[in-house]
PDB file of N, CA and C in Angstrom:
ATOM      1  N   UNK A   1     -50.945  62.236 -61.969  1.00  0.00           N
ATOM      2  CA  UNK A   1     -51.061  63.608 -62.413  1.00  0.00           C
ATOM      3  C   UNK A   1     -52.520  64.029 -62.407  1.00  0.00           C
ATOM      4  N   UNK A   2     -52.789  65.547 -61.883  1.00  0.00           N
ATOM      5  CA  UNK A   2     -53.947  65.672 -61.640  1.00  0.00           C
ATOM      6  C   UNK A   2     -54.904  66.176 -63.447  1.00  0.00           C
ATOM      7  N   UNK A   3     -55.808  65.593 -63.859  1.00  0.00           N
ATOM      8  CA  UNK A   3     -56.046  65.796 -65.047  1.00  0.00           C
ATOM      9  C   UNK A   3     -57.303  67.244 -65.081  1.00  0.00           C
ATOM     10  N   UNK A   4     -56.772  68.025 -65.533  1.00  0.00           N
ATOM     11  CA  UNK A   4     -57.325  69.285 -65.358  1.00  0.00           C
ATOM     12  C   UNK A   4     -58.265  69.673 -66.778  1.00  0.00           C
ATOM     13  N   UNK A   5     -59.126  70.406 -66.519  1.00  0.00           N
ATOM     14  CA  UNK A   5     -60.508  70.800 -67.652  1.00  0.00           C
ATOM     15  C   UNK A   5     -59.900  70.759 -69.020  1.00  0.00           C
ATOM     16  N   UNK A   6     -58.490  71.862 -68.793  1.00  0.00           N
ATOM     17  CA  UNK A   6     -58.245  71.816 -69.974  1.00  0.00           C
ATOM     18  C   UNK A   6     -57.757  70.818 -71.194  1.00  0.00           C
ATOM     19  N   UNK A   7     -57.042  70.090 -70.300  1.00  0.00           N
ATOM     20  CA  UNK A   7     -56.592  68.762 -71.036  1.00  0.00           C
ATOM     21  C   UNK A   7     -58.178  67.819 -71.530  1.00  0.00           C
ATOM     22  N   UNK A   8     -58.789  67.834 -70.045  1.00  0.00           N
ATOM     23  CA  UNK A   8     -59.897  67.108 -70.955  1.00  0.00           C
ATOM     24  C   UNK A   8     -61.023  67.603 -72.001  1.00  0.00           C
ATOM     25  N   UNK A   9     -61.097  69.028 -72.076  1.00  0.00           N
ATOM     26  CA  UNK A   9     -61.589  69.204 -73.119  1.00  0.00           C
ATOM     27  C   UNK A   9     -60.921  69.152 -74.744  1.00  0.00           C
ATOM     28  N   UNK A  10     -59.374  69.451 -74.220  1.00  0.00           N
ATOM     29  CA  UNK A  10     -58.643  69.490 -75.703  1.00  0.00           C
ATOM     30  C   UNK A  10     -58.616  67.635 -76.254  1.00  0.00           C
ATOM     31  N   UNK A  11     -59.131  66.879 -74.993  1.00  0.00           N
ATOM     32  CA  UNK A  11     -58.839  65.179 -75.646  1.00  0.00           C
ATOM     33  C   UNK A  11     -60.198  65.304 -75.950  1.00  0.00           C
ATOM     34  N   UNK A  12     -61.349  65.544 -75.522  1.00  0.00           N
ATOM     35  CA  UNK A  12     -62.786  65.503 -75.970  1.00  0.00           C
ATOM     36  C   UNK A  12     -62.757  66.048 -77.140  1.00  0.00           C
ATOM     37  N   UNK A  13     -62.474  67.002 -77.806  1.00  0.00           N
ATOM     38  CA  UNK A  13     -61.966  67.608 -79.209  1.00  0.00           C
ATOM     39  C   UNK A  13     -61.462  67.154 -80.174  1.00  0.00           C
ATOM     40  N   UNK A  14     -60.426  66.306 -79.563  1.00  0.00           N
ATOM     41  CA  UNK A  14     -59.292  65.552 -80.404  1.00  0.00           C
ATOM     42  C   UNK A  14     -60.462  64.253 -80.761  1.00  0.00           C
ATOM     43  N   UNK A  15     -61.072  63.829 -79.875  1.00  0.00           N
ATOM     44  CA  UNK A  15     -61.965  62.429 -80.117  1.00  0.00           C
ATOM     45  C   UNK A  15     -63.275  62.760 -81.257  1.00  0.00           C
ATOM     46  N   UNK A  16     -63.799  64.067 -81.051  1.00  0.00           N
ATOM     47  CA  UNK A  16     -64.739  64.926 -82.341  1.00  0.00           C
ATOM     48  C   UNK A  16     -63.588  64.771 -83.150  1.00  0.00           C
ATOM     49  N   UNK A  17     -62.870  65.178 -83.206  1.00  0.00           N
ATOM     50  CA  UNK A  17     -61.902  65.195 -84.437  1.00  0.00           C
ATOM     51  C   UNK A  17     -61.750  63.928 -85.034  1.00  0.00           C
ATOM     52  N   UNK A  18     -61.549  62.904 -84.565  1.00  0.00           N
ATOM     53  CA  UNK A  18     -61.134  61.751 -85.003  1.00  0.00           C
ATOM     54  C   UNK A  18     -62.497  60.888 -85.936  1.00  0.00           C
ATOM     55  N   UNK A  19     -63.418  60.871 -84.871  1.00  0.00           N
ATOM     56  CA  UNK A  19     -65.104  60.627 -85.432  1.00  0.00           C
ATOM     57  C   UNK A  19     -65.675  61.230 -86.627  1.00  0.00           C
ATOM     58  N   UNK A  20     -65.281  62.225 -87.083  1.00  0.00           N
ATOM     59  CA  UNK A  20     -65.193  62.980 -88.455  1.00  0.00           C
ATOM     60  C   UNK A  20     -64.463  62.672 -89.202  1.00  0.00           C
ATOM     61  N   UNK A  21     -63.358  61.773 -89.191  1.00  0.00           N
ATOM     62  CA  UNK A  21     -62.603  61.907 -89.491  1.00  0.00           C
ATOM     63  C   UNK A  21     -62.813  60.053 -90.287  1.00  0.00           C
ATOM     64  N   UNK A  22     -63.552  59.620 -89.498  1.00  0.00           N
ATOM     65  CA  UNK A  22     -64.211  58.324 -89.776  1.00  0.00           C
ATOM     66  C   UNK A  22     -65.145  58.815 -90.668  1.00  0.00           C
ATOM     67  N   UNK A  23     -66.242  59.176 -90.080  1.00  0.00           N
ATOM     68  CA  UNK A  23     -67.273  59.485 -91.101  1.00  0.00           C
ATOM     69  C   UNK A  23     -66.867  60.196 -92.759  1.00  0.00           C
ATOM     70  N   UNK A  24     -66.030  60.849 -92.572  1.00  0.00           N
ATOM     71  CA  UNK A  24     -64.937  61.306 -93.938  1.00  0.00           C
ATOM     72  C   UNK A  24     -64.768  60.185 -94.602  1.00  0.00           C
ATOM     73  N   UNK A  25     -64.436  59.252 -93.959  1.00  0.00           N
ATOM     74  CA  UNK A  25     -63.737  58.133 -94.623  1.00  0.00           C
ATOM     75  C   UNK A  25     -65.132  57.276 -95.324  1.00  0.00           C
ATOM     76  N   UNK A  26     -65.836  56.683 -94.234  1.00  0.00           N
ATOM     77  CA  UNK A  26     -67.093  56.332 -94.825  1.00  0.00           C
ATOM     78  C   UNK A  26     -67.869  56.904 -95.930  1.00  0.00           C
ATOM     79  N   UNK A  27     -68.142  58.328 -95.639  1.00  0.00           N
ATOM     80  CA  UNK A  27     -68.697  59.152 -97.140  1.00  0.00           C
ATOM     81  C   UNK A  27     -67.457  59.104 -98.374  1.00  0.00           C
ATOM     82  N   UNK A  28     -66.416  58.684 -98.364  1.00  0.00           N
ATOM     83  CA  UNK A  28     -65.555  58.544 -98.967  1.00  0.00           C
ATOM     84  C   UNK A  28     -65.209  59.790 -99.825  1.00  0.00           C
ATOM     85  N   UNK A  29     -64.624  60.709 -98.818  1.00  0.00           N
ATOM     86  CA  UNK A  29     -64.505  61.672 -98.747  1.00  0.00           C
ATOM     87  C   UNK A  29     -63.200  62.054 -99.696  1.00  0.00           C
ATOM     88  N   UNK A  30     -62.526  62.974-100.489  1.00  0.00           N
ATOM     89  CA  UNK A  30     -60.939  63.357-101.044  1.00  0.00           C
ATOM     90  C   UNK A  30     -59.883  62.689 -99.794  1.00  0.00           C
ATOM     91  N   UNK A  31     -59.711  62.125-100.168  1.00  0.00           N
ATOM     92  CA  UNK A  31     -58.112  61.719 -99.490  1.00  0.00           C
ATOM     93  C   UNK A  31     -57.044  62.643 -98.561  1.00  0.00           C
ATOM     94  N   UNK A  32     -57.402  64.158 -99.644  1.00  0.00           N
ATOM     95  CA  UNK A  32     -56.619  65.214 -99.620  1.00  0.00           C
ATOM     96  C   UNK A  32     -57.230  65.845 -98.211  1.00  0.00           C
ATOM     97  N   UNK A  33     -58.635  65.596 -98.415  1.00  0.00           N
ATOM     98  CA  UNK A  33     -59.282  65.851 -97.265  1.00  0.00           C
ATOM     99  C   UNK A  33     -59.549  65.232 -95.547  1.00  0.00           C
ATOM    100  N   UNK A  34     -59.348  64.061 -95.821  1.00  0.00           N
ATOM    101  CA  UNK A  34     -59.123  63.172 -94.488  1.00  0.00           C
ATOM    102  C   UNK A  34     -57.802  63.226 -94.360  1.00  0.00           C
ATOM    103  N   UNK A  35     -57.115  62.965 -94.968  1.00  0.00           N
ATOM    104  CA  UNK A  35     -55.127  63.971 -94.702  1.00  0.00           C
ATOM    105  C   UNK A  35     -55.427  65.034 -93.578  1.00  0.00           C
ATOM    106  N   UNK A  36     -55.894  66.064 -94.514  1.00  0.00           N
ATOM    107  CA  UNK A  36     -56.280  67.808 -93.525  1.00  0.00           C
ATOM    108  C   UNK A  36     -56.567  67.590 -91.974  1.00  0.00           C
ATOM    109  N   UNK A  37     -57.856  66.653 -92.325  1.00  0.00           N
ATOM    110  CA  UNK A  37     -58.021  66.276 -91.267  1.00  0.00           C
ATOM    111  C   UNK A  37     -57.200  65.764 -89.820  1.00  0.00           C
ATOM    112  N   UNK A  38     -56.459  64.498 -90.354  1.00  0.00           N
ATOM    113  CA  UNK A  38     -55.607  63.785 -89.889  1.00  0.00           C
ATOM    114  C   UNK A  38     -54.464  64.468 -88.570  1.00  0.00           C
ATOM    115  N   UNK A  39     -54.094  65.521 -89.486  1.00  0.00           N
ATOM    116  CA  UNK A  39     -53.232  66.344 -89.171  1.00  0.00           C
ATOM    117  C   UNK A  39     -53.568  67.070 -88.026  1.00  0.00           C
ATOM    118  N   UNK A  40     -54.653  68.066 -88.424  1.00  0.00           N
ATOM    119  CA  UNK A  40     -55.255  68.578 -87.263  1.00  0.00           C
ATOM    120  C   UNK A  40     -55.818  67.715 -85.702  1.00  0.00           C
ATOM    121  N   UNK A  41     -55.883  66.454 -86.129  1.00  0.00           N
ATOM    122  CA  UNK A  41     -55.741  65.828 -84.771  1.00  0.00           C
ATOM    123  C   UNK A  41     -54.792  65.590 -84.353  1.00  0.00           C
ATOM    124  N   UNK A  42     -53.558  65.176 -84.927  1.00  0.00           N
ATOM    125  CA  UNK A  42     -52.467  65.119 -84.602  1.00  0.00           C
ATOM    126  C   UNK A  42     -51.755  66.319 -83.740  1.00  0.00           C
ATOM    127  N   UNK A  43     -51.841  67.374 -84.321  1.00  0.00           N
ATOM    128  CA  UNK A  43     -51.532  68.627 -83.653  1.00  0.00           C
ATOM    129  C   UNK A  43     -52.115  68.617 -82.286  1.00  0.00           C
ATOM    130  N   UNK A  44     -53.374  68.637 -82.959  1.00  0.00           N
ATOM    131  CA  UNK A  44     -54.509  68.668 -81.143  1.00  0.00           C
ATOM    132  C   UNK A  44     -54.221  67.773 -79.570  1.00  0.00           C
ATOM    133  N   UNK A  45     -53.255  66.396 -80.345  1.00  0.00           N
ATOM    134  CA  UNK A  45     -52.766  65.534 -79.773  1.00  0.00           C
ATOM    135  C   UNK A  45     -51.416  65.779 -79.319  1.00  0.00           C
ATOM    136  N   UNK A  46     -50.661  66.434 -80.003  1.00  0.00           N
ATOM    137  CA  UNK A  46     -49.454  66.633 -79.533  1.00  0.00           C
ATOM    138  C   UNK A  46     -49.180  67.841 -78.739  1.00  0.00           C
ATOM    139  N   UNK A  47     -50.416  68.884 -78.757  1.00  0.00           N
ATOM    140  CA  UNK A  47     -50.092  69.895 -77.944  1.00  0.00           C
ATOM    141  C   UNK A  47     -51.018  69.573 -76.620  1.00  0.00           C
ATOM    142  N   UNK A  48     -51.704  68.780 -76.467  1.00  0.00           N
ATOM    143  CA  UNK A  48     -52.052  67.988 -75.272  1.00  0.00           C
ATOM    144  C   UNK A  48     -50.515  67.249 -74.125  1.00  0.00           C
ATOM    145  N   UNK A  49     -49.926  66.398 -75.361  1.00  0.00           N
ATOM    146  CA  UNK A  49     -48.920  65.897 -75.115  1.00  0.00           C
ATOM    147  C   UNK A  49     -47.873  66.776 -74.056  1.00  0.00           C
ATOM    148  N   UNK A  50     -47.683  68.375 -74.847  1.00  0.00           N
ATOM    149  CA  UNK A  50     -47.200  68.888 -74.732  1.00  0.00           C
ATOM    150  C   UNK A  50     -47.447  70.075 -73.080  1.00  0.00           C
ATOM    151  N   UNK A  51     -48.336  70.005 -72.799  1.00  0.00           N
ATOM    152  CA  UNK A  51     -49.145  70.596 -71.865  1.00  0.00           C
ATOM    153  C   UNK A  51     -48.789  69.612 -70.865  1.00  0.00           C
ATOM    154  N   UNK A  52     -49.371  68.305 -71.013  1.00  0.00           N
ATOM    155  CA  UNK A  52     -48.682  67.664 -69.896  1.00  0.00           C
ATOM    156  C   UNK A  52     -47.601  67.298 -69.251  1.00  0.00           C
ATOM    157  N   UNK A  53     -46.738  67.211 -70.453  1.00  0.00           N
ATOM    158  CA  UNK A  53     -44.872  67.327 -69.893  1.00  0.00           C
ATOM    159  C   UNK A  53     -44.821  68.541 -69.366  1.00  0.00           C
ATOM    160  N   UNK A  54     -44.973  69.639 -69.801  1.00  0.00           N
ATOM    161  CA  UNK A  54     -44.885  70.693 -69.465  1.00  0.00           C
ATOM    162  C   UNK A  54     -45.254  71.167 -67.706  1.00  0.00           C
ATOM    163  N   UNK A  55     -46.355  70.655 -67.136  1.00  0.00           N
ATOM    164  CA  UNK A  55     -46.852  70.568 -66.230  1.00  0.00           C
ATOM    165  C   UNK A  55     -46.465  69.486 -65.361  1.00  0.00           C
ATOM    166  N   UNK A  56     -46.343  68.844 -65.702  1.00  0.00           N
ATOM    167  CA  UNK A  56     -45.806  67.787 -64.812  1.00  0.00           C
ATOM    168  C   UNK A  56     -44.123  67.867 -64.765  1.00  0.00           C
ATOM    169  N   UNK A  57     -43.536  68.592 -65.743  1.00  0.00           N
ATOM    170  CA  UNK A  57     -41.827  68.973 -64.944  1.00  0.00           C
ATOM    171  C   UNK A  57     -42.012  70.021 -64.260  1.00  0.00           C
ATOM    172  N   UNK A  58     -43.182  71.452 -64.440  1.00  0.00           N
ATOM    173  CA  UNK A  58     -43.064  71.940 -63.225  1.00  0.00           C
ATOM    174  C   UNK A  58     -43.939  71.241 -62.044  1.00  0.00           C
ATOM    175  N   UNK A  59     -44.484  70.375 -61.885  1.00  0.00           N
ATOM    176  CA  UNK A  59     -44.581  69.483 -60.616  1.00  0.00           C
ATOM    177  C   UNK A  59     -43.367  69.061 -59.970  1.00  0.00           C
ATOM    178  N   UNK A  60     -42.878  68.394 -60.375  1.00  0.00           N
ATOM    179  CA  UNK A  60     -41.775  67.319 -60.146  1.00  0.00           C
ATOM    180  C   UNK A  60     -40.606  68.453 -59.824  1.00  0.00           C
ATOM    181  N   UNK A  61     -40.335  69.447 -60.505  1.00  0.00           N
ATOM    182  CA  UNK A  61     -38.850  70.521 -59.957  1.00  0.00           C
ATOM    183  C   UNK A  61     -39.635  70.930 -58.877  1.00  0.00           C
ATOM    184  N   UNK A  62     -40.682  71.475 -58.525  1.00  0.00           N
ATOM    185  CA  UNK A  62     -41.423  72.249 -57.338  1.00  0.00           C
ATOM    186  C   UNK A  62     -41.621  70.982 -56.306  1.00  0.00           C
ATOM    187  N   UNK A  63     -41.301  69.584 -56.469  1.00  0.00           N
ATOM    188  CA  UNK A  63     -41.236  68.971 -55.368  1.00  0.00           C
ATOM    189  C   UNK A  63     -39.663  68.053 -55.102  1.00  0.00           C
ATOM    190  N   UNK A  64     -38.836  68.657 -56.262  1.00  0.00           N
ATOM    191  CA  UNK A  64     -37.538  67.799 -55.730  1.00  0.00           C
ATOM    192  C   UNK A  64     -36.755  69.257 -54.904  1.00  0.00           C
ATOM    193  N   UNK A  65     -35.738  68.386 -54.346  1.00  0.00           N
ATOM    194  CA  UNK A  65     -34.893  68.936 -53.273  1.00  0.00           C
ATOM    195  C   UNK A  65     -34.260  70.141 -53.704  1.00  0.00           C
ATOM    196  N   UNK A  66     -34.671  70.362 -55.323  1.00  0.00           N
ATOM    197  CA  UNK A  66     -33.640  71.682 -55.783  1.00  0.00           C
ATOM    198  C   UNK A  66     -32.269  71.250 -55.602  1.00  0.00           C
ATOM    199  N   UNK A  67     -31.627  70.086 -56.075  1.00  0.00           N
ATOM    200  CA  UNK A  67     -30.636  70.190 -56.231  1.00  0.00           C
ATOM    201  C   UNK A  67     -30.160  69.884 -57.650  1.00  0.00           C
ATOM    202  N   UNK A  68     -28.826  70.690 -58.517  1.00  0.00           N
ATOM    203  CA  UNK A  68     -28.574  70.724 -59.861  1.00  0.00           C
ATOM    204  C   UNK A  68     -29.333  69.203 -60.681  1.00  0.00           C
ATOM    205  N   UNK A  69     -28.489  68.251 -59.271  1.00  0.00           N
ATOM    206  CA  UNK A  69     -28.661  66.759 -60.314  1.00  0.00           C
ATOM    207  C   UNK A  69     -29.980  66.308 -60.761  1.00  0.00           C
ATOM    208  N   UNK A  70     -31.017  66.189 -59.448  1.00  0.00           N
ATOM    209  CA  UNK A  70     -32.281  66.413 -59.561  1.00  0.00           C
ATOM    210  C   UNK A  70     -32.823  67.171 -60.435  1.00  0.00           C
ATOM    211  N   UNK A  71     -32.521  68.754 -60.524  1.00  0.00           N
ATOM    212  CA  UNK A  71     -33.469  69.214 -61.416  1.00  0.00           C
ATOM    213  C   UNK A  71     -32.544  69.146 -62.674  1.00  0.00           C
ATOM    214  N   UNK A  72     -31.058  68.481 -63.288  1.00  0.00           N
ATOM    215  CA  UNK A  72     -31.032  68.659 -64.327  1.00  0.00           C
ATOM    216  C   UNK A  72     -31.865  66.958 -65.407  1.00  0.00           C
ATOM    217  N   UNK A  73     -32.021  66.020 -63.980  1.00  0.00           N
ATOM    218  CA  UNK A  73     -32.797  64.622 -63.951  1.00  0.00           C
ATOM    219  C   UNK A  73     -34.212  64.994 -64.694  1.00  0.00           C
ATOM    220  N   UNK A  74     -34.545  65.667 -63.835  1.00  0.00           N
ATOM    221  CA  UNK A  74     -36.314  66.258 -64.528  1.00  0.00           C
ATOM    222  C   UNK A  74     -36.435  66.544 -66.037  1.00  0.00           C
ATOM    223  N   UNK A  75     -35.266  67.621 -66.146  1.00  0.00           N
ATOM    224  CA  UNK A  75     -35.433  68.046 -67.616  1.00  0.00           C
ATOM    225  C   UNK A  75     -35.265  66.868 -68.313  1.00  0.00           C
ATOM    226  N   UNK A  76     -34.116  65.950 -67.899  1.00  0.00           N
ATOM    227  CA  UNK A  76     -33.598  65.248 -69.125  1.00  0.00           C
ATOM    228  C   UNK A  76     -34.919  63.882 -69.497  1.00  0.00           C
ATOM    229  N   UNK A  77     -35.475  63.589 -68.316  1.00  0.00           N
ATOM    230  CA  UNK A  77     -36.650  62.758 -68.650  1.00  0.00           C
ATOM    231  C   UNK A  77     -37.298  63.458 -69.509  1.00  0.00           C
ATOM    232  N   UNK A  78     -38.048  64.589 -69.475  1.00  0.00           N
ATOM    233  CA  UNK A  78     -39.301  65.335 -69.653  1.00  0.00           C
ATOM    234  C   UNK A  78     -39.052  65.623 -71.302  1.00  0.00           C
ATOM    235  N   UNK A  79     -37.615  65.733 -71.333  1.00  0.00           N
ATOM    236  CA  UNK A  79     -37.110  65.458 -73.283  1.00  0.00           C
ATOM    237  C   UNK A  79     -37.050  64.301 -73.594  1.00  0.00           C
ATOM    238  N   UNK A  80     -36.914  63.329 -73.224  1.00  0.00           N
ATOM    239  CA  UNK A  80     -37.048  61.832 -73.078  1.00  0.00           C
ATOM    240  C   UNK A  80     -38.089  61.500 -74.032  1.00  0.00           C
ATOM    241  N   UNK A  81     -39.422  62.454 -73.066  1.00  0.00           N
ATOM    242  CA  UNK A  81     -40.560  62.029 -73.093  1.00  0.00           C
ATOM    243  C   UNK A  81     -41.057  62.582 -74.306  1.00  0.00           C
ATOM    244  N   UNK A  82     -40.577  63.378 -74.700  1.00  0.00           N
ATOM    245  CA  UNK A  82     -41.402  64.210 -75.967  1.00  0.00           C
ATOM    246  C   UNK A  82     -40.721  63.753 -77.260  1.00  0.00           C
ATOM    247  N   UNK A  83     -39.492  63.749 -77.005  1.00  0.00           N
ATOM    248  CA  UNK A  83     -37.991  62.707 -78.045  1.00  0.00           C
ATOM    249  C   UNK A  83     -38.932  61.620 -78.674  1.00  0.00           C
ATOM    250  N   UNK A  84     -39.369  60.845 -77.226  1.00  0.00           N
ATOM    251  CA  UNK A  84     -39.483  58.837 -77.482  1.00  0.00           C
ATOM    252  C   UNK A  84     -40.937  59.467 -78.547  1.00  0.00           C
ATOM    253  N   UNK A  85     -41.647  60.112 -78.188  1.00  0.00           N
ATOM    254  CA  UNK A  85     -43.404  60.106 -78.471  1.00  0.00           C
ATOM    255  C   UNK A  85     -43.215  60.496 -80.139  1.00  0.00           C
ATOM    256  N   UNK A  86     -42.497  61.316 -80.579  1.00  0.00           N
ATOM    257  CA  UNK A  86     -42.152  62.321 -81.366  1.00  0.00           C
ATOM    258  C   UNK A  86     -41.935  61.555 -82.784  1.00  0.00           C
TER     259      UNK A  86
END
């Protein structure tokens, strides 16, 4: 899969996120507060996640034969994929 700006800036983000998220911990930061944190990478991570299934089933339908079984094959992986991660 071709990895495009946007994905790598939203994982470069997610990795600031995480590094703060250390240093939180080290300054021994509210709990309540490295939680907050936590979360917001998580999100940042899953809508990454989400971008790439997304993109890569329209790859995969724009290169199968267009037929029902095939493209109902695509979908059912591509929920698979977000199901298993989830």
């Amino acid at each position: 899969m071709e990895c495009d700006k946007k994905i790598l800036n939203r994982l470069k983000r997610s990795e600031g996120q995480i590094r703060g998220v250390l240093k939180m911990i080290e300054e021994e930061r509210e709990c309540q507060d490295v939680i907050t944190q936590l979360s917001a990478v998580r999100s940042s991570i899953d809508k990454v996640m989400g971008i790439m299934v997304a993109e890569n089933l329209v790859h995969c339908i724009e290169e199968s034969d267009n037929s029902k079984e095939v493209y109902e094959q695509r979908v059912k992986e591509a929920i698979d994929l977000i199901v298993k991660v989830k």
